[in-house]
Protein backbone atom coordinates (compact mmCIF):
# COMPACT_ATOMS: atom_id res chain seq x y z
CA UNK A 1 91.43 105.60 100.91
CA UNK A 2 92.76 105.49 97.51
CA UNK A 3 95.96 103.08 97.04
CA UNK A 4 97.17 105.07 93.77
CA UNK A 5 98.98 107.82 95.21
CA UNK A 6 100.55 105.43 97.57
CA UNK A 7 101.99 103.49 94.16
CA UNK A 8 103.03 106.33 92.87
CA UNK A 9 105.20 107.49 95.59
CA UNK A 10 106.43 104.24 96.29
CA UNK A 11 107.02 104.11 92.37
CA UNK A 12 108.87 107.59 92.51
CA UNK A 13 110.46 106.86 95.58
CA UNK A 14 112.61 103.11 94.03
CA UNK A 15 113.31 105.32 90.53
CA UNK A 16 115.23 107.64 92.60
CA UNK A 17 116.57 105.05 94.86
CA UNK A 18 118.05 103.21 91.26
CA UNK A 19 119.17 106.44 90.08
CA UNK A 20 121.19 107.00 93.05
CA UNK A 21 122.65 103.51 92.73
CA UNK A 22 124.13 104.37 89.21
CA UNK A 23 125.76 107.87 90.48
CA UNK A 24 127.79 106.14 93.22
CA UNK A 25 129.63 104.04 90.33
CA UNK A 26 132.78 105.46 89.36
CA UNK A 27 134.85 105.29 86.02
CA UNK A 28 137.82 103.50 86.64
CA UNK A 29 141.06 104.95 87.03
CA UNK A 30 142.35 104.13 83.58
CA UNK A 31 140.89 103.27 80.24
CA UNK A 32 141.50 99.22 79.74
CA UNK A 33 139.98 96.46 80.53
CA UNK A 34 142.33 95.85 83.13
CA UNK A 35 141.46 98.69 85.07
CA UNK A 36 137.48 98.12 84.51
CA UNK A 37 138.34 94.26 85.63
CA UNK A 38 139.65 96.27 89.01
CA UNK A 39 136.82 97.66 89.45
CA UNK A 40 134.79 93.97 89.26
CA UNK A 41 133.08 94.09 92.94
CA UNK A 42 131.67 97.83 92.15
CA UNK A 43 129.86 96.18 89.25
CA UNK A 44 128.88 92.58 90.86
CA UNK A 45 127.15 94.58 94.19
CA UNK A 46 125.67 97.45 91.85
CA UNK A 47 123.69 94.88 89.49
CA UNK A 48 122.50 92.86 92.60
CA UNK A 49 121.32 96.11 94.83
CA UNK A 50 119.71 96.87 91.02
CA UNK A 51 118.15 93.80 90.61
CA UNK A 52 116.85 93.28 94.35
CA UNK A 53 114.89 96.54 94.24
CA UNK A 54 113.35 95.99 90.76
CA UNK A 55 112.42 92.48 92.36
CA UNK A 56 111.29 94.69 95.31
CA UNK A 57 109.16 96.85 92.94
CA UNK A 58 107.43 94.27 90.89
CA UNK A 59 106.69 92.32 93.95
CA UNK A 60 105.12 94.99 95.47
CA UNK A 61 103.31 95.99 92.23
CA UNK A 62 101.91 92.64 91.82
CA UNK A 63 100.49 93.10 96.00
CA UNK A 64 98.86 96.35 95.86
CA UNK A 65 97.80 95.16 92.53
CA UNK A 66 95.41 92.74 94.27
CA UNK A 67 94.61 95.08 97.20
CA UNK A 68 90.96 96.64 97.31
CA UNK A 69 91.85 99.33 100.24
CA UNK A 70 94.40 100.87 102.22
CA UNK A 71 94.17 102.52 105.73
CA UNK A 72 96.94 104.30 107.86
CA UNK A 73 98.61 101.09 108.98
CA UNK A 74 99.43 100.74 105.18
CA UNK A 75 100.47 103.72 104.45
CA UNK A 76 103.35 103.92 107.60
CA UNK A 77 104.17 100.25 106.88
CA UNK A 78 104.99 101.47 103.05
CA UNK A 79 106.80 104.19 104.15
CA UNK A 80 109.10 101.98 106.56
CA UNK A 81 109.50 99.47 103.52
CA UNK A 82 110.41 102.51 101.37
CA UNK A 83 112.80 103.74 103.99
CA UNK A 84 114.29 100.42 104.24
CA UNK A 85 114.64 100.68 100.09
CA UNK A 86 116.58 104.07 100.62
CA UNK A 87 119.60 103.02 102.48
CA UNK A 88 120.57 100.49 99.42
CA UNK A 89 122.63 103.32 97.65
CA UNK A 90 124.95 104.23 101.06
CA UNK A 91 125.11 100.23 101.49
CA UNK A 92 126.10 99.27 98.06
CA UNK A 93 128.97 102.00 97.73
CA UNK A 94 130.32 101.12 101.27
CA UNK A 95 130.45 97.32 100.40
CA UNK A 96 131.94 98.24 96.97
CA UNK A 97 134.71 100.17 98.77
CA UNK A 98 135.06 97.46 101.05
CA UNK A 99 133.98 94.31 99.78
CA UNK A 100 135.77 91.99 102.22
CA UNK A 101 135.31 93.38 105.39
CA UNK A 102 132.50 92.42 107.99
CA UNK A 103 130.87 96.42 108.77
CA UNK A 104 129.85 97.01 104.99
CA UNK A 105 128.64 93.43 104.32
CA UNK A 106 126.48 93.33 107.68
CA UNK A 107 125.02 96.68 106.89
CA UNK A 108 123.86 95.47 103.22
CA UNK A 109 122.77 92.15 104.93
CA UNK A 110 120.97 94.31 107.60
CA UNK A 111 119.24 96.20 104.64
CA UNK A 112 118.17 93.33 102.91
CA UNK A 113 116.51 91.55 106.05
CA UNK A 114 114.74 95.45 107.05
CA UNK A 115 113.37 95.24 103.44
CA UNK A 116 112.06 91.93 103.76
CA UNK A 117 110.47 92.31 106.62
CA UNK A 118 108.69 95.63 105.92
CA UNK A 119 107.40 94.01 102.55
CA UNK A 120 106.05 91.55 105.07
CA UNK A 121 104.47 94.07 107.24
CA UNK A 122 103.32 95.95 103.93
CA UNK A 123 101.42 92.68 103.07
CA UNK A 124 99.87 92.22 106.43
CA UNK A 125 98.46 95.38 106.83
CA UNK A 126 97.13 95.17 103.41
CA UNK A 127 95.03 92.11 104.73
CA UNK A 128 94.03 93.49 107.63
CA UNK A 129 92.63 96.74 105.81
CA UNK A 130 90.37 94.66 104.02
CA UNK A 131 89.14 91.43 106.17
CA UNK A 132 87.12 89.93 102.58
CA UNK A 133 90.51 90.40 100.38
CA UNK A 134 90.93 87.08 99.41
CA UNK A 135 93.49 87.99 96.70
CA UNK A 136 95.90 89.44 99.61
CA UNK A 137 95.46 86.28 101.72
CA UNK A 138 97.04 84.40 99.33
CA UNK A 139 100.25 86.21 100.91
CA UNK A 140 99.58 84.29 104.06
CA UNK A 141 97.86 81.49 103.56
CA UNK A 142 100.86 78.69 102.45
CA UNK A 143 103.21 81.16 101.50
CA UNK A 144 106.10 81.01 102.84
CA UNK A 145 108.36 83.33 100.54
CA UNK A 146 108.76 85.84 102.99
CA UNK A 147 109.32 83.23 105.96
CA UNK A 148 112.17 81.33 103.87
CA UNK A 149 113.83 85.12 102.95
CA UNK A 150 114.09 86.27 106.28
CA UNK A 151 115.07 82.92 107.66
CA UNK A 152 117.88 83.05 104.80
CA UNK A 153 118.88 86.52 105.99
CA UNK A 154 119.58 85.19 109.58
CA UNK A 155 121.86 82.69 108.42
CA UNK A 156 123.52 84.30 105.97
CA UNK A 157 123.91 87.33 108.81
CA UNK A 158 125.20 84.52 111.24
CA UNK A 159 127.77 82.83 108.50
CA UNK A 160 129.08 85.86 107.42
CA UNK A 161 129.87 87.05 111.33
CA UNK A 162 131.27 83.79 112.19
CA UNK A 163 133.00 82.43 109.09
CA UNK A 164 133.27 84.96 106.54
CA UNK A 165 131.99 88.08 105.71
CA UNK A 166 131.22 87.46 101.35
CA UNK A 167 129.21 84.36 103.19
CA UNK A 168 126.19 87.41 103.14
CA UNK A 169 126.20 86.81 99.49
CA UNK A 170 123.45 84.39 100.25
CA UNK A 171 121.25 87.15 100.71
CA UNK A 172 121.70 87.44 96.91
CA UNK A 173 120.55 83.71 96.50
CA UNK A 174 116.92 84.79 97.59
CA UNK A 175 116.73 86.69 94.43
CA UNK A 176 115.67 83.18 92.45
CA UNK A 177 113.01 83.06 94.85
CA UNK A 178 111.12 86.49 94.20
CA UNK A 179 112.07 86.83 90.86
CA UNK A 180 108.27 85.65 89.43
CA UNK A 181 105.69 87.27 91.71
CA UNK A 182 103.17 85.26 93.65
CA UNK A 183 101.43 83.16 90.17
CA UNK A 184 98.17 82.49 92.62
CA UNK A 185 97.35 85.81 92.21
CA UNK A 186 97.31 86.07 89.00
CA UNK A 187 95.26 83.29 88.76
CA UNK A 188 92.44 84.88 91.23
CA UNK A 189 92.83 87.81 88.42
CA UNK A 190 91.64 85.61 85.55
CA UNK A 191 89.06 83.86 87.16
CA UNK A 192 87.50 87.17 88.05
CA UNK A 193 88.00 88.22 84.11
């Protein structure tokens, strides 16, 4: 089974899911600083929902770039990761309404953790569609991005139910961690060049 139309959607699918992000911001009510200062936690969650799919995206650009085949396991595990992608716009406008309260920041942390664990799915199923794909081992063998990220959700879920709700913030923290994808990979790449 060919894995390009499955890019491509998935490609389609994040560009609208960005697009949508950027609609949901509103001008602010007047036109000063003030008034765009007001508007502060709109901006803050808009440029992290941004960044966390495009570090979604190149992540899972960098996977499929290593992956030989796909079967049907892949293709419903993509389309749960992509669904998981889709709720980010209703997430991000809620919390920017309502930055401080505990529904809107355990929804976004909710989405973050359902993302993280459908990449992880995505990945397995990538291995197990091809038993000699070496290059998508790497995701499993002593890699333990996606362990740490949805370990960090879990906390960051728990701290911000039983201390404070901004405590989900955290989730944001995992962004350091995904920003370069997996460099082992790219080093099977050149070897085989």
């Amino acid at each position: 089974m060919s894995k390009s139309r499955l890019e491509a959607f998935t490609d389609a699918v994040i560009a609208i899911v960005m697009t949508i992000l950027v609609l949901e911001l509103h001008e602010p009510t007047a036109g000063s600083f003030a008034a765009l200062f007001e508007e502060w936690h709109r901006l803050v969650i808009y440029v992290v929902s941004f960044l966390m799919l495009a570090i979604y995206w190149n992540n899972h650009h960098h996977m499929f770039q290593a992956a030989k085949a796909i079967n049907g396991k892949v293709l419903w595990a993509n389309n749960l990761f992509i669904l998981s992608l889709s709720v980010f716009p209703f997430v991000t406008s809620w919390m920017g309404d309502y930055f401080s309260d505990l529904a809107p920041q355990l929804s976004f942390g909710i989405a973050i953790m359902m993302a993280d664990v459908m990449f992880f799915a995505v990945a397995f199923n990538l291995k197990k569609a091809t038993d000699d794909n070496e290059t998508v081992s790497i995701f499993f063998n002593k890699y333990y991005k996606s362990w740490i990220s949805i370990g960090v959700n879990v906390v960051a879920l728990l701290l911000g139910m039983l201390i404070r709700p901004e405590l989900f913030i955290l989730n944001a923290l995992m962004l350091a961690l995904w920003v370069v994808p997996e460099r082992r990979i790219e080093r099977v790449f050149q070897q085989h060049r």
